[in-house]
Protein backbone atom coordinates (compact mmCIF):
# COMPACT_ATOMS: atom_id res chain seq x y z
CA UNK A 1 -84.29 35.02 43.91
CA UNK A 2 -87.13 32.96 45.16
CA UNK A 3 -90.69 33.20 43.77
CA UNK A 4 -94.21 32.30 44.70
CA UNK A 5 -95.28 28.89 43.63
CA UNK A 6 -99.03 29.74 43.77
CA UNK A 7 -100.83 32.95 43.11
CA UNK A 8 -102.16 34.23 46.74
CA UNK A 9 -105.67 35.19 46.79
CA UNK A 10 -107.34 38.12 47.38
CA UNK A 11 -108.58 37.41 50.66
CA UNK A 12 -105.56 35.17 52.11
CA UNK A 13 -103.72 38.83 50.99
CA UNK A 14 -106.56 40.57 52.96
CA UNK A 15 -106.71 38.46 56.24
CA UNK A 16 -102.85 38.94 56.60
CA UNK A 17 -103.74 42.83 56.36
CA UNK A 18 -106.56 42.94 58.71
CA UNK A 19 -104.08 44.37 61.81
CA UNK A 20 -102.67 47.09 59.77
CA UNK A 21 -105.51 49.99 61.22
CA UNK A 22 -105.25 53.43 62.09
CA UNK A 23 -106.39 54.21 65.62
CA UNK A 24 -108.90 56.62 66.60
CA UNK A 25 -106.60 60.00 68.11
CA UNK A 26 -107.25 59.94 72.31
CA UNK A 27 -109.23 63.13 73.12
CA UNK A 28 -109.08 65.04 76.46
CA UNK A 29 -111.39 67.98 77.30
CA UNK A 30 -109.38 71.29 78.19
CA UNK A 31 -109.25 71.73 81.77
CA UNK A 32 -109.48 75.56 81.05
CA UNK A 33 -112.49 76.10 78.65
CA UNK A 34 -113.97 72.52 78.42
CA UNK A 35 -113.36 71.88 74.47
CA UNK A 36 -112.44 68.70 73.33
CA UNK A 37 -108.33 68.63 72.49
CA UNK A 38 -105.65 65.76 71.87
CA UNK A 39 -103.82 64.57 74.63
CA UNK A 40 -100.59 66.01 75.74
CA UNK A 41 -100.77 69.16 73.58
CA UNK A 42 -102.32 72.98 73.89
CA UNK A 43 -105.48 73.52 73.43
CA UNK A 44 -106.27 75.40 69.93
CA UNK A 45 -109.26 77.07 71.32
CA UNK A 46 -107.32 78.80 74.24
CA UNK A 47 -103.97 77.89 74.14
CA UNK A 48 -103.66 76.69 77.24
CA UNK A 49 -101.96 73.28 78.71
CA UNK A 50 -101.72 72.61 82.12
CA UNK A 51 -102.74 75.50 83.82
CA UNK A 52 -100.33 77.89 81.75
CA UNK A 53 -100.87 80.31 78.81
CA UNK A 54 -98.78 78.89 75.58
CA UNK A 55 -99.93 81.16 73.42
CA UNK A 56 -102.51 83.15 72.08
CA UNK A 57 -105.07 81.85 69.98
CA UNK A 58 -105.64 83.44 66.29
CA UNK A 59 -109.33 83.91 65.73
C-alpha cells in the first residue's frame, strides 16, 4: 500500500477543496399568490403548481 512521502499542508489540503460548495437553492415566485418557492415543486403557501390545486395547505 503506498504512502505519502511528505506531510501535505493545511492549505495545499484546502486549495484542492475550494470547489467542493453547496449552491444557493433556485427560487421562483408562485405564479398563483406571488411567494417565493423552489423551482419545479408546489408552492407551500397555496399548494399550487402550474395552474392546478395539489393540495391543501395546513395552516
Amino acid at each position: 500500500m503506498a504512502h505519502p512521502k511528505r506531510k501535505i499542508s493545511k492549505s495545499r489540503r484546502d486549495k484542492r477543496r475550494t470547489h467542493y460548495k453547496a449552491a444557493a437553492p433556485s427560487l421562483a415566485t408562485c405564479s398563483n399568490c406571488g411567494e417565493m418557492k423552489l423551482s419545479h415543486r408546489a408552492c407551500p403557501n397555496c399548494g399550487y403548481y402550474a395552474g392546478k390545486s395539489m393540495f391543501v395547505p395546513e395552516s
